[in-house]
N, C-alpha and C. Protein backbone atom coordinates (compact mmCIF):
# COMPACT_ATOMS: atom_id res chain seq x y z
N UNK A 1 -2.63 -13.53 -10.79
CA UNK A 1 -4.04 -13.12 -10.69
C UNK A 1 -4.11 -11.62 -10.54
N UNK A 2 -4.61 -10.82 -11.60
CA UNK A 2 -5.02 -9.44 -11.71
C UNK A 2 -5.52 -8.91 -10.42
N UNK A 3 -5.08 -7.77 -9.51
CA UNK A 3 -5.88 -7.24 -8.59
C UNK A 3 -7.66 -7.21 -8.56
N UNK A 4 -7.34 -6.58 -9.98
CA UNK A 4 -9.51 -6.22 -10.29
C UNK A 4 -9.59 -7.51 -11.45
N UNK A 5 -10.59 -7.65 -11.47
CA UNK A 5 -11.13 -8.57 -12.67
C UNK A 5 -11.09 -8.06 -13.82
N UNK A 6 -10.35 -9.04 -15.34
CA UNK A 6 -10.15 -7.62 -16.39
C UNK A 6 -11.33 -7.64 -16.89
N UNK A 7 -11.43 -6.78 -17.96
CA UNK A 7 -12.67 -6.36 -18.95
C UNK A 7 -11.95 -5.74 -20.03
N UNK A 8 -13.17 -5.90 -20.93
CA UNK A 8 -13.14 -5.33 -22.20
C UNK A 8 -11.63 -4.00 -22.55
N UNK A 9 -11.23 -4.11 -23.50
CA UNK A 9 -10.16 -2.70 -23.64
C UNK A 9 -11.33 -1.39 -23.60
N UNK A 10 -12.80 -1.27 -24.55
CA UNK A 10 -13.80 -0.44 -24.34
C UNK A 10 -13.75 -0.16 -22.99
N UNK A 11 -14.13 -0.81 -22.24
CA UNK A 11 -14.51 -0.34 -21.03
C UNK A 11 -13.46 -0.05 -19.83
N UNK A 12 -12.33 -0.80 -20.06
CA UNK A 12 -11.08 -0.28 -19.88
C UNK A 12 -10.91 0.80 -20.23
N UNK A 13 -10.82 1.27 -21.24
CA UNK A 13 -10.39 2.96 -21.25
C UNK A 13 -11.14 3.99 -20.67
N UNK A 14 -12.71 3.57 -21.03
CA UNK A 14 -13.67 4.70 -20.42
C UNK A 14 -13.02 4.44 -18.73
N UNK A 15 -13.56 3.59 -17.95
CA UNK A 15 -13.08 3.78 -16.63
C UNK A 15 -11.15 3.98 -16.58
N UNK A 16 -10.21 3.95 -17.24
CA UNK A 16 -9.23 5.13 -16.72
C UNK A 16 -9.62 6.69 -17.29
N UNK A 17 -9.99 6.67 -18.09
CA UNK A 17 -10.73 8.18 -18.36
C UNK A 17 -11.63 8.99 -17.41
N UNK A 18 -12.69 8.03 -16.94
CA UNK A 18 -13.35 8.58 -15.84
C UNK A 18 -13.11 8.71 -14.59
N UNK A 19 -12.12 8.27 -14.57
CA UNK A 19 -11.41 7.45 -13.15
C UNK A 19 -10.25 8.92 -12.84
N UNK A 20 -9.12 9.21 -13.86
CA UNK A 20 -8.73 10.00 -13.46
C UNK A 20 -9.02 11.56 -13.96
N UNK A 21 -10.31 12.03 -14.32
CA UNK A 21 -10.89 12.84 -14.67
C UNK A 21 -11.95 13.47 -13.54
N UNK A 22 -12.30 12.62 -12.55
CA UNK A 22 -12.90 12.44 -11.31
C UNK A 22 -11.91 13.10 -9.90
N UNK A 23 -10.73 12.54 -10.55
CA UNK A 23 -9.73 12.66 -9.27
C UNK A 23 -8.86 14.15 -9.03
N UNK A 24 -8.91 14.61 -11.02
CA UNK A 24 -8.37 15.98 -10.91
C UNK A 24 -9.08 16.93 -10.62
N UNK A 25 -10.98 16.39 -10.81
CA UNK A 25 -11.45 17.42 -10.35
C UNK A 25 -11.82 17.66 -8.90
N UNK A 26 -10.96 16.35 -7.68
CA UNK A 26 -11.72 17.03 -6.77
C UNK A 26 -10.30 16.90 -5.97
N UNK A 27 -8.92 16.73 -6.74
CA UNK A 27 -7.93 17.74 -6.00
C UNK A 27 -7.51 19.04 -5.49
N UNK A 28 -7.38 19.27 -4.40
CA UNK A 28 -7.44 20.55 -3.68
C UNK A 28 -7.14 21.10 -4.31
N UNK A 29 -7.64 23.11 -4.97
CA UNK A 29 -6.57 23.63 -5.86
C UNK A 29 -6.33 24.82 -5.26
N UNK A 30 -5.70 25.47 -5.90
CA UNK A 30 -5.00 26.96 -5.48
C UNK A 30 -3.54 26.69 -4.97
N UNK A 31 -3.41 25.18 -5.70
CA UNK A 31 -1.25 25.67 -5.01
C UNK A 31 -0.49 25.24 -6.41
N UNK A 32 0.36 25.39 -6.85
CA UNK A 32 0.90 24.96 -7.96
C UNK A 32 1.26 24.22 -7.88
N UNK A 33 1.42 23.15 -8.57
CA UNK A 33 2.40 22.10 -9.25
C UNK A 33 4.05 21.73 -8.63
N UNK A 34 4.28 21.95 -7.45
CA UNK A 34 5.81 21.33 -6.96
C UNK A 34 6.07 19.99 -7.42
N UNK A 35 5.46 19.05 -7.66
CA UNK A 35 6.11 17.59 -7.23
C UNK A 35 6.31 17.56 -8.75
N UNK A 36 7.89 16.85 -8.87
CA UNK A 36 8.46 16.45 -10.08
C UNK A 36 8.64 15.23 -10.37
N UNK A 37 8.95 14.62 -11.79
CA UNK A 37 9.04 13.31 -11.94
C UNK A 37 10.11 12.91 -11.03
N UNK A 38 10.63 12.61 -10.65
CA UNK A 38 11.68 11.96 -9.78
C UNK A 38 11.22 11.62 -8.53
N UNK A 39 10.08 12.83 -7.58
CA UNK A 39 9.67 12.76 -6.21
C UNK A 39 8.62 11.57 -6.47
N UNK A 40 7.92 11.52 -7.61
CA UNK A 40 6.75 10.85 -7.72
C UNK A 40 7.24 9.16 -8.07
N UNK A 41 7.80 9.02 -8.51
CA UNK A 41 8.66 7.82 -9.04
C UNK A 41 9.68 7.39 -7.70
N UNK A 42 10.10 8.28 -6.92
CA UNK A 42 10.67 7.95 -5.39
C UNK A 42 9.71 7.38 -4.57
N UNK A 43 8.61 8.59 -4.54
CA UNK A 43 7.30 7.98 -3.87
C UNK A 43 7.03 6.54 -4.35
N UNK A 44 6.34 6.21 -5.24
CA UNK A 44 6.36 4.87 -5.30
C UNK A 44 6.96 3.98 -5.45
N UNK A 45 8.66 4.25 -5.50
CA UNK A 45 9.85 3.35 -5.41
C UNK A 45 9.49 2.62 -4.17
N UNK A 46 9.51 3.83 -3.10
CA UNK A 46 9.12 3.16 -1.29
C UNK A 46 8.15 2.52 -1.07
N UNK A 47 7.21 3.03 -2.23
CA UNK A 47 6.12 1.83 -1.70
C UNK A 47 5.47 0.60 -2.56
N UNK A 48 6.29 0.53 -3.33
CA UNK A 48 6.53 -0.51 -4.00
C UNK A 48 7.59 -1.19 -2.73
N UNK A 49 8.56 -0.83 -2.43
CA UNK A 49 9.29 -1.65 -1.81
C UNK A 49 8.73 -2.02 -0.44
N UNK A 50 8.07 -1.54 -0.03
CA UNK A 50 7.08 -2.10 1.28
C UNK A 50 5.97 -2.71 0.95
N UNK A 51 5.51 -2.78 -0.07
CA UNK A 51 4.52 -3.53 -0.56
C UNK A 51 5.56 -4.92 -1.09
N UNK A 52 6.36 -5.09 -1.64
CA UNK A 52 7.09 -6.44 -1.61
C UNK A 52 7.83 -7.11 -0.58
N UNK A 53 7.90 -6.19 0.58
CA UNK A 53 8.72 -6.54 1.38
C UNK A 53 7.55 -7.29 2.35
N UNK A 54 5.71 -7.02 2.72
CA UNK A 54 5.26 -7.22 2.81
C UNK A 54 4.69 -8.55 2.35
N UNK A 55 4.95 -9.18 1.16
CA UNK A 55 4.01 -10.43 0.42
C UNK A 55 5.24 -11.08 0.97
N UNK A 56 6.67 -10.83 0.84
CA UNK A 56 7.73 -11.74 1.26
C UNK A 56 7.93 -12.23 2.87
N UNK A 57 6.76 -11.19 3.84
CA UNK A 57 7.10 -11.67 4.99
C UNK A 57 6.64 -12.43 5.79
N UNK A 58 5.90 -13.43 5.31
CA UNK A 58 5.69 -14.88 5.54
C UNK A 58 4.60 -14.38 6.77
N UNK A 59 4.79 -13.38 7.14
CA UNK A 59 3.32 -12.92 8.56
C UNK A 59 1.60 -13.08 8.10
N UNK A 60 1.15 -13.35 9.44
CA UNK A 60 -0.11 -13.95 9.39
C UNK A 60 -1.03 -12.73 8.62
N UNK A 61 -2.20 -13.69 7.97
CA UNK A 61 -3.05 -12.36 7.29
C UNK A 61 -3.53 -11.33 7.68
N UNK A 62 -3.42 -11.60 8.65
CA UNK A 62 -4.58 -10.35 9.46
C UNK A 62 -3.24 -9.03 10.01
N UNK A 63 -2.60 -9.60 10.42
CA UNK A 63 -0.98 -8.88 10.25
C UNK A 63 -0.94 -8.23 9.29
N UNK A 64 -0.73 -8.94 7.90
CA UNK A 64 -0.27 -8.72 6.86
C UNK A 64 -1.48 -7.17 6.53
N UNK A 65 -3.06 -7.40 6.40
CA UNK A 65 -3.72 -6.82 6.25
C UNK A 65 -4.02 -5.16 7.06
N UNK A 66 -3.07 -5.39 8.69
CA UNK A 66 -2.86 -4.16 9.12
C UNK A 66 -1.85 -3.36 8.45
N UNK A 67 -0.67 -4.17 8.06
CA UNK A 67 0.80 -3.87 6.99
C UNK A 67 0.05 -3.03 5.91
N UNK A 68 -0.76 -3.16 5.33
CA UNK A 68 -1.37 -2.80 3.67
C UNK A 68 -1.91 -1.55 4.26
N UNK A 69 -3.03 -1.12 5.65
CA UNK A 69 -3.02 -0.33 5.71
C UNK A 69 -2.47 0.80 6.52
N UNK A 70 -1.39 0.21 7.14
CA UNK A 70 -0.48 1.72 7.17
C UNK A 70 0.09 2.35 6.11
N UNK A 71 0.36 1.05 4.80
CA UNK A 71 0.90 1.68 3.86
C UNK A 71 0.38 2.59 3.36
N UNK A 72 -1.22 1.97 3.04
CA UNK A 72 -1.61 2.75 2.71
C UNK A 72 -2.70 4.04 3.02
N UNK A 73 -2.21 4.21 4.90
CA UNK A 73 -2.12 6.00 4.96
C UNK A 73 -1.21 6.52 4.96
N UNK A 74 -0.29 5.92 4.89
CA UNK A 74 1.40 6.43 4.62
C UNK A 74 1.82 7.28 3.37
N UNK A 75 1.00 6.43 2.14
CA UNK A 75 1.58 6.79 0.86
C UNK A 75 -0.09 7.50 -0.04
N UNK A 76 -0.90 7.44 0.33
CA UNK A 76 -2.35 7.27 -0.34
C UNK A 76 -2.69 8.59 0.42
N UNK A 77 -3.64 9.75 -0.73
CA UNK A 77 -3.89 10.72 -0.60
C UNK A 77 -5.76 10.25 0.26
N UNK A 78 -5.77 9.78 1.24
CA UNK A 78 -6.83 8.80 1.81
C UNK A 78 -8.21 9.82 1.67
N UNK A 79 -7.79 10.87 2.27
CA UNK A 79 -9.46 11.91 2.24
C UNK A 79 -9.85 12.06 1.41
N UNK A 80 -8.99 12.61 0.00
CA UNK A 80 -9.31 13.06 -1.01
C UNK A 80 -9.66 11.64 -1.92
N UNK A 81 -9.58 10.42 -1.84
CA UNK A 81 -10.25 8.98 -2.84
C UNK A 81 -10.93 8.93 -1.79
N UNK A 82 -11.34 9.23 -0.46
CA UNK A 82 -12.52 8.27 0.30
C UNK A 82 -13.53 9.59 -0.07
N UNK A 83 -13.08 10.99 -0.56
CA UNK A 83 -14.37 12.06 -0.36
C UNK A 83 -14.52 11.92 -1.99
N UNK A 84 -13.71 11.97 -2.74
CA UNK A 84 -14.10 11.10 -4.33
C UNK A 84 -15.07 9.98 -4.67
N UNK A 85 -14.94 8.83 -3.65
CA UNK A 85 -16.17 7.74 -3.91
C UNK A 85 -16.97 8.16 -3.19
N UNK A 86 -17.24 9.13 -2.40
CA UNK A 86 -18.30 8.90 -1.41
C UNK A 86 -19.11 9.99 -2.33
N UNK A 87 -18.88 11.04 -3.21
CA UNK A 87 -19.40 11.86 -4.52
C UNK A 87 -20.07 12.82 -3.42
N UNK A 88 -21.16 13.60 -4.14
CA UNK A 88 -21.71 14.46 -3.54
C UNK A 88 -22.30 14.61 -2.40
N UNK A 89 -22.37 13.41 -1.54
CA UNK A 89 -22.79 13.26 -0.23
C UNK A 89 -21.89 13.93 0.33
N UNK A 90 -20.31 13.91 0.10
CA UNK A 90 -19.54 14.44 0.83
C UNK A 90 -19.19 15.68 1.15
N UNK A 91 -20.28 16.50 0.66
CA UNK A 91 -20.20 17.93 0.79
C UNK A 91 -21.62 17.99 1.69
N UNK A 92 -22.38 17.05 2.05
CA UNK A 92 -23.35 17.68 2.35
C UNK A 92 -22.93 16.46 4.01
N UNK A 93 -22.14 15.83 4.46
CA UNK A 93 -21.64 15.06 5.38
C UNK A 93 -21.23 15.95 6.74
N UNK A 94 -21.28 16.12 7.61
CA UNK A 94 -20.15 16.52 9.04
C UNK A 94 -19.15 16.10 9.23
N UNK A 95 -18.13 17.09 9.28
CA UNK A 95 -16.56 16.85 9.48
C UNK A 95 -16.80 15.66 10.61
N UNK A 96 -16.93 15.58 11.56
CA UNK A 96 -17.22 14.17 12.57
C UNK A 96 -17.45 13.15 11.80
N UNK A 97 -18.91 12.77 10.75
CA UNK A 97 -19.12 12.21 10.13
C UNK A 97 -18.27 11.56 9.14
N UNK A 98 -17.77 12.75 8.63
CA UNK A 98 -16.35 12.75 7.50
C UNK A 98 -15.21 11.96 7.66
N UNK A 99 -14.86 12.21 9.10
CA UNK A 99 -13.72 11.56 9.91
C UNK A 99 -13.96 10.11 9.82
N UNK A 100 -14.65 10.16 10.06
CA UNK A 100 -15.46 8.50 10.40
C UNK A 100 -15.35 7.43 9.33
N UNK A 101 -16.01 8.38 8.27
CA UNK A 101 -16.11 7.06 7.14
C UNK A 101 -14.77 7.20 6.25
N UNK A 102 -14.19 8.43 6.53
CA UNK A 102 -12.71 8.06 6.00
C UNK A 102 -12.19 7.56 6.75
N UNK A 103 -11.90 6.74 7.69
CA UNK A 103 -11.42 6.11 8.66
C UNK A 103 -11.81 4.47 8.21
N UNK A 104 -12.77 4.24 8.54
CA UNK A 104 -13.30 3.24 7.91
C UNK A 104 -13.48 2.48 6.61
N UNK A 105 -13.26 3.79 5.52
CA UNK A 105 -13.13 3.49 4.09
C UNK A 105 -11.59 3.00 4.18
N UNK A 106 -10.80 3.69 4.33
CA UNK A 106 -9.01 3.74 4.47
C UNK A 106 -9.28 1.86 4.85
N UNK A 107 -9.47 1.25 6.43
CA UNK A 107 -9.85 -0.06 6.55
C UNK A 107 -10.52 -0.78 5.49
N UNK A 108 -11.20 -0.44 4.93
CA UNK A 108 -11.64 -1.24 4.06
C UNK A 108 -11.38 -1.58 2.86
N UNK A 109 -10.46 -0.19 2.02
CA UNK A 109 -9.34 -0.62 1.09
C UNK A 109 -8.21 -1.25 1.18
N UNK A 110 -7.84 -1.42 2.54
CA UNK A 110 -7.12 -2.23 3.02
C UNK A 110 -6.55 -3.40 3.28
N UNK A 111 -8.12 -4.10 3.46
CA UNK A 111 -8.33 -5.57 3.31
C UNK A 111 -8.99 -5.97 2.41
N UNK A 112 -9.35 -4.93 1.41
CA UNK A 112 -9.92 -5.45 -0.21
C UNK A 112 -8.82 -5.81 -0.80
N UNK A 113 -7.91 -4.68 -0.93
CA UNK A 113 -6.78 -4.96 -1.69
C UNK A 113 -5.65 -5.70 -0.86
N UNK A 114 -5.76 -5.42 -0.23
CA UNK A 114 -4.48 -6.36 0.49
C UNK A 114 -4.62 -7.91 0.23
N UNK A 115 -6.05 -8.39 0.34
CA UNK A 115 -6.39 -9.85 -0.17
C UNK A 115 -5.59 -10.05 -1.55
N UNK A 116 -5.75 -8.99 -2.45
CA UNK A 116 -5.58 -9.56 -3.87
C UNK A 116 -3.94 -9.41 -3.63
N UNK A 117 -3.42 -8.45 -2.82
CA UNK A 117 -2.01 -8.59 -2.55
C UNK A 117 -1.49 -9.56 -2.40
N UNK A 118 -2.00 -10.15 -1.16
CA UNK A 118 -1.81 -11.79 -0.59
C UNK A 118 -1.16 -12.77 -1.95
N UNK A 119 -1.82 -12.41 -3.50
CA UNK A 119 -1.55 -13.29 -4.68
C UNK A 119 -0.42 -13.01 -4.82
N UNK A 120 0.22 -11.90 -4.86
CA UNK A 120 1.57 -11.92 -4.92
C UNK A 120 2.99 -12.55 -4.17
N UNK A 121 2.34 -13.31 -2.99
CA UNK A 121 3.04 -13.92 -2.72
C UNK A 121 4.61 -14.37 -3.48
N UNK A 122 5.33 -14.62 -3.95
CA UNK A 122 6.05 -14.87 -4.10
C UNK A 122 6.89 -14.58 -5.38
N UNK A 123 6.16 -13.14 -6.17
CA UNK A 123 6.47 -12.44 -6.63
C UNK A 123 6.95 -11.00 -7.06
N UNK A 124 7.44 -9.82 -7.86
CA UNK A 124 7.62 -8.69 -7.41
C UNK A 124 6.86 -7.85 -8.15
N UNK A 125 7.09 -6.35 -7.67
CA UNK A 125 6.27 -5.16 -8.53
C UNK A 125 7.77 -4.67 -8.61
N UNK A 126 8.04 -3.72 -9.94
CA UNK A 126 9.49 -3.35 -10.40
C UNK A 126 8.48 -1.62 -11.01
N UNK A 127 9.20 -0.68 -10.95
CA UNK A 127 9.20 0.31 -10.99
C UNK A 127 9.63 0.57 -12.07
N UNK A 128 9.05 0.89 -13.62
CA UNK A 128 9.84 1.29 -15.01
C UNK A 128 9.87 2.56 -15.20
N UNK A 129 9.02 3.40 -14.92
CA UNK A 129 9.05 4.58 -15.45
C UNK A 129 8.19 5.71 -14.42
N UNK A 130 8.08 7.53 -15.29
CA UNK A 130 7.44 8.30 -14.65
C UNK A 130 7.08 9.33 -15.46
N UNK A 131 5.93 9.52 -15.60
CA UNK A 131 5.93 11.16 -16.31
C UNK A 131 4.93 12.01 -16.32
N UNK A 132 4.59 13.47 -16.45
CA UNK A 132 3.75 14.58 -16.12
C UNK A 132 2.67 14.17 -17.01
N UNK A 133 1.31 14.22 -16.45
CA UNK A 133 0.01 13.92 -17.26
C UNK A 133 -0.37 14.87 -16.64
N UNK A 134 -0.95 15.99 -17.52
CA UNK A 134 -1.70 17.54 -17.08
C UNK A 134 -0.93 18.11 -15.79
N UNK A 135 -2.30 17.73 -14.54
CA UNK A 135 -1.94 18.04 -13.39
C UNK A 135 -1.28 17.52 -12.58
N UNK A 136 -1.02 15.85 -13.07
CA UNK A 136 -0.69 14.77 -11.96
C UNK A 136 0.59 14.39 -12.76
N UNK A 137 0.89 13.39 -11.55
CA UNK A 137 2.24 12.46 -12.29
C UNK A 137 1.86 10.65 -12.47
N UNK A 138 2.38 10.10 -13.27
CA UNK A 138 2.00 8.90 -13.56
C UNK A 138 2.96 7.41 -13.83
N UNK A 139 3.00 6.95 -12.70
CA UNK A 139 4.33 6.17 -12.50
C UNK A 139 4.13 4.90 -12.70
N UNK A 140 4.60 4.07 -13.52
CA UNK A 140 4.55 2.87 -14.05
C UNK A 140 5.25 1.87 -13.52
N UNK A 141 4.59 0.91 -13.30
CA UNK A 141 5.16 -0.46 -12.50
C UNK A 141 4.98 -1.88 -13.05
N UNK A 142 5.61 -2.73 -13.40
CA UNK A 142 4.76 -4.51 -13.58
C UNK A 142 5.06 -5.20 -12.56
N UNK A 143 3.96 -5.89 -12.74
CA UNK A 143 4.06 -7.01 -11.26
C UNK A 143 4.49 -8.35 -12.04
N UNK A 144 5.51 -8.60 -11.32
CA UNK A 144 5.59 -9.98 -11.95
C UNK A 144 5.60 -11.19 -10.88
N UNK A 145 4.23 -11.78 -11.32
CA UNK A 145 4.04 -12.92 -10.25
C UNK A 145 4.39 -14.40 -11.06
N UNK A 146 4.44 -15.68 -10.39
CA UNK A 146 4.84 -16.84 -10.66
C UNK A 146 4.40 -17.47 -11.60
N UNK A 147 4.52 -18.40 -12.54
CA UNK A 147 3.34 -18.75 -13.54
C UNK A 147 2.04 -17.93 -14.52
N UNK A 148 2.42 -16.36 -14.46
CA UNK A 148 1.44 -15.03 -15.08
C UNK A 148 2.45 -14.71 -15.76
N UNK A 149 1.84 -14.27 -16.91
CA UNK A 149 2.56 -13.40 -17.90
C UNK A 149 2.44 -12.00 -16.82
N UNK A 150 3.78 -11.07 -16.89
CA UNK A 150 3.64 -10.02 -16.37
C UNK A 150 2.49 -8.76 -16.49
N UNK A 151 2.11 -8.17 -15.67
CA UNK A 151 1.19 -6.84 -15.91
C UNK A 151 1.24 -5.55 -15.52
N UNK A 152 0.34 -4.89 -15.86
CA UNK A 152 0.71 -2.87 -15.85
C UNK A 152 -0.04 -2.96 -14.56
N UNK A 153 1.34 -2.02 -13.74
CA UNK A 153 -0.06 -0.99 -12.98
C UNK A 153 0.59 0.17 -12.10
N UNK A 154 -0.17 1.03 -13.17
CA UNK A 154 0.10 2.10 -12.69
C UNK A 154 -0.69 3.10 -11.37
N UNK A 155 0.41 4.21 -11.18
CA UNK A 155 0.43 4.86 -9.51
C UNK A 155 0.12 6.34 -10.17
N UNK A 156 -1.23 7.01 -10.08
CA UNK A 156 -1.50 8.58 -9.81
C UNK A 156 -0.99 9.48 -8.89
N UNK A 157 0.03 9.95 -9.20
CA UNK A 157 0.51 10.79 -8.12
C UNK A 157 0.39 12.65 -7.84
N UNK A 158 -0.13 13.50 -6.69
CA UNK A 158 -0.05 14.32 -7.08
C UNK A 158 0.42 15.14 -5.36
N UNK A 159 0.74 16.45 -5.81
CA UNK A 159 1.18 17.16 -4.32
C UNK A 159 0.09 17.98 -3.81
N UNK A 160 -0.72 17.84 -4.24
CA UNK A 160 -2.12 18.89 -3.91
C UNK A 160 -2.51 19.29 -2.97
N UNK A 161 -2.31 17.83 -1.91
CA UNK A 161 -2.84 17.49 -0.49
C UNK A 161 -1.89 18.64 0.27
N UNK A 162 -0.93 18.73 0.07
CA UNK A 162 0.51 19.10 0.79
C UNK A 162 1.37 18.57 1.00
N UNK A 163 1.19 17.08 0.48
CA UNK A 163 2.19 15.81 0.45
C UNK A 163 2.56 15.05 -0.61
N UNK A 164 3.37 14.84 -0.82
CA UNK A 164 3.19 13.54 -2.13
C UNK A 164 2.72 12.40 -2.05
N UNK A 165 1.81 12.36 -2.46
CA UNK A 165 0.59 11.07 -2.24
C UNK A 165 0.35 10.38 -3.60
N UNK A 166 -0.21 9.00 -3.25
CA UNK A 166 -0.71 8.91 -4.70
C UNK A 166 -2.24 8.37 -4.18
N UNK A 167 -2.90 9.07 -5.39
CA UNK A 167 -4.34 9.28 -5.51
C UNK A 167 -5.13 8.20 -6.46
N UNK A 168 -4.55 7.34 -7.23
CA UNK A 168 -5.49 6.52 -7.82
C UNK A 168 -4.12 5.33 -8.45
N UNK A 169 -4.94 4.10 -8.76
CA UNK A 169 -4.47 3.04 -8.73
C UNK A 169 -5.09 2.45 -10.12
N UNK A 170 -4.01 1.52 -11.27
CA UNK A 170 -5.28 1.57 -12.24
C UNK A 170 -3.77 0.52 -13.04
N UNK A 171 -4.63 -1.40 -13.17
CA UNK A 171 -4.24 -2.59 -12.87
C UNK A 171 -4.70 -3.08 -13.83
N UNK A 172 -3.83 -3.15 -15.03
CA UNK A 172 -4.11 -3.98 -16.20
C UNK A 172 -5.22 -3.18 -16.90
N UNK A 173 -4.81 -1.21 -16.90
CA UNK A 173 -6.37 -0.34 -17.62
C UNK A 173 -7.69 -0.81 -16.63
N UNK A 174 -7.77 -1.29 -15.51
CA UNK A 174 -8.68 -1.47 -14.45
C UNK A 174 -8.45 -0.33 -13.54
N UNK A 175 -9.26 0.84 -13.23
CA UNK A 175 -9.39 2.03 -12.38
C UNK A 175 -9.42 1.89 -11.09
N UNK A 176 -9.03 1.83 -10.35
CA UNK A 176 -9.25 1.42 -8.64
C UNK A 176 -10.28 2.65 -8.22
N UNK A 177 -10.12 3.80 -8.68
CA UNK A 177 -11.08 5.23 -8.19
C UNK A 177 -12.34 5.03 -8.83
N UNK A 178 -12.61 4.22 -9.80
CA UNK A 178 -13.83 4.64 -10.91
C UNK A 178 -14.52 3.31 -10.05
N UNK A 179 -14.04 2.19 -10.25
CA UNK A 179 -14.33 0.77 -9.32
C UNK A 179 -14.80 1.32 -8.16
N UNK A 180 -13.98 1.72 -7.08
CA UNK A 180 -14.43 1.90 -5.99
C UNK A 180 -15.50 3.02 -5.26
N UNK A 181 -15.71 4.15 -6.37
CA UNK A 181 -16.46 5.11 -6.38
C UNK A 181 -18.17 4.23 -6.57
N UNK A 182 -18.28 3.43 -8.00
CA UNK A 182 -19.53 3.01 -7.91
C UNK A 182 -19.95 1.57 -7.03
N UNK A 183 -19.16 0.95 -6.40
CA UNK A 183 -19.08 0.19 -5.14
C UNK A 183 -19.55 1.10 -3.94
N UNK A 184 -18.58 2.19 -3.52
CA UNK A 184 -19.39 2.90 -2.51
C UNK A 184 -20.69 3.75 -2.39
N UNK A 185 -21.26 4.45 -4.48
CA UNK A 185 -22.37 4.68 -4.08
C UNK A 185 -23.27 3.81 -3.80
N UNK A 186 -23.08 2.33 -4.67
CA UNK A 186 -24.05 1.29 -4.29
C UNK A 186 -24.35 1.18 -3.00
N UNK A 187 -23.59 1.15 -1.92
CA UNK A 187 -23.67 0.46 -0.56
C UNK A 187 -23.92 1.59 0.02
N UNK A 188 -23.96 3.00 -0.63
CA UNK A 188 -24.82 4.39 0.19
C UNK A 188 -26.30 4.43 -0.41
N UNK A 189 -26.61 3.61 -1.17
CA UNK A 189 -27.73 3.51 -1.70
C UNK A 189 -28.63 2.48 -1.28
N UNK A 190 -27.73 1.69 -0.95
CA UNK A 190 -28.68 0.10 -0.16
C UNK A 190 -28.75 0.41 1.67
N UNK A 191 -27.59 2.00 1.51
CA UNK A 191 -27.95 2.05 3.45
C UNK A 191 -28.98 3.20 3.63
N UNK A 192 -29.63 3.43 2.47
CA UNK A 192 -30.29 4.60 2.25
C UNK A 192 -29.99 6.10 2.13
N UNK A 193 -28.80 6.44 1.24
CA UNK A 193 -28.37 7.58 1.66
C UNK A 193 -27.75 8.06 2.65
N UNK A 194 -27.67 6.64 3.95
CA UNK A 194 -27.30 7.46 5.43
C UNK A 194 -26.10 7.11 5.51
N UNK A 195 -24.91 7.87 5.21
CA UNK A 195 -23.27 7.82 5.70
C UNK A 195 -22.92 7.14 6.79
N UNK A 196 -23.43 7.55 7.85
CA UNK A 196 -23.29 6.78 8.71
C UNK A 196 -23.77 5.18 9.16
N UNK A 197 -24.51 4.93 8.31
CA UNK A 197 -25.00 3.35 8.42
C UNK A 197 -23.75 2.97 7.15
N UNK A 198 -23.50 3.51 6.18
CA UNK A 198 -22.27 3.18 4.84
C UNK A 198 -21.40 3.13 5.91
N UNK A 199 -20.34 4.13 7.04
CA UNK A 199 -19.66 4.02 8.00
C UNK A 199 -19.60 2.65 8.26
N UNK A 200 -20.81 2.35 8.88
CA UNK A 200 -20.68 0.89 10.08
C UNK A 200 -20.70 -0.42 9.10
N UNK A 201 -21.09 -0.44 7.38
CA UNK A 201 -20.87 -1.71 6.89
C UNK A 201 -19.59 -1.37 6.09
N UNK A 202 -19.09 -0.24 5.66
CA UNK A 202 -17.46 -0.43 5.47
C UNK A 202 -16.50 -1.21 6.70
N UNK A 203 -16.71 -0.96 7.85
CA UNK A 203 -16.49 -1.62 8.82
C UNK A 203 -16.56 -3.03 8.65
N UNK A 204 -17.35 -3.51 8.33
CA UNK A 204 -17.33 -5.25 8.12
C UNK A 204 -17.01 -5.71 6.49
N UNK A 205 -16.57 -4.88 5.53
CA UNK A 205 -16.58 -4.97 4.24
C UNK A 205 -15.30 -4.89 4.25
N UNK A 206 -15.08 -5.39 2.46
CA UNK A 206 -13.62 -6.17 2.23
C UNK A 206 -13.24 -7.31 2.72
């Protein structure tokens, strides 16, 4: 079972197009380019391997679902995809404020995706490849679960932050940044614009 639900190859491409066209433009800039294919392809060697070591460890969900997100503030460039979906509000937000719903967003990708993780149960993600796209790096993985023909999914990686992180997620040409960007303006739009009410239902969301 696919992480995201698939769609069209059309609309597949536009959302990885928009998806990581979004992400280069709101990576920190003014430092050059350090991270090489090898660091970026290491990077997600490890977390590929904690992400399988995770579906294999038979621990309760809610366990399992704290597991997904240390990983992923461990390995995930978290400010820079939670100040990406949250779009132009996030310049006009309070660092307090800021703190908050990246805190809460981080939880809530957590147990979105970690659910669809849960499917992997008893299968692996294998690490094939790595290579320089413009600014970023782009590391290729298939998941191969039980009874599924195998699938793509690739890891955005970049050093921008000051770390090697990876910044976007993108599952059978399904965008995890482009997805989750118009998910969070929706639910800043149904809380009226107010961040902080988006804050308190990321909190119960996923």
């Amino acid at each position: 079972m696919p992480l995201l639900a698939a769609e069209g190859p059309s609309r597949r491409s536009v959302l990885t197009m928009i998806g990581a066209g979004l992400l280069v433009a709101t990576l920190p800039a003014g430092r050059a380019l350090a991270l090489t294919t090898g660091e970026a392809r290491a990077l997600i060697d490890r977390l590929v391997a904690d992400i399988n070591r995770i579906i294999s460890s038979g621990m309760p969900e809610q366990a399992m679902y704290k597991e997904f997100e240390r990983v992923f503030s461990q390995y995930a460039d978290v400010p820079t995809i939670a100040a990406s979906c949250l779009g132009p509000a996030a310049r006009q937000t309070s660092a307090a404020q800021m703190r908050a719903y990246t805190q809460a967003f981080q939880g809530y990708i957590a147990r979105k995706y970690g659910k669809r993780f849960r499917d992997f149960i008893g299968g692996q993600i294998e690490v094939t490849g790595s290579r320089q796209v413009n600014s970023f790096f782009e590391v290729t993985s298939v998941a191969r679960l039980r009874g599924q023909q195998p699938f793509d999914v690739r890891w955005q990686v970049s050093d921008r932050s000051g770390a090697n992180k990876f910044f976007n997620l993108i599952i059978e040409g399904v965008n995890m940044l482009a997805t989750e960007r118009t998910e969070i303006q929706a639910m800043l739009d149904q809380n009226g614009g107010d961040v902080a009410r988006l804050t308190a239902a990321l909190q119960r969301a996923g």
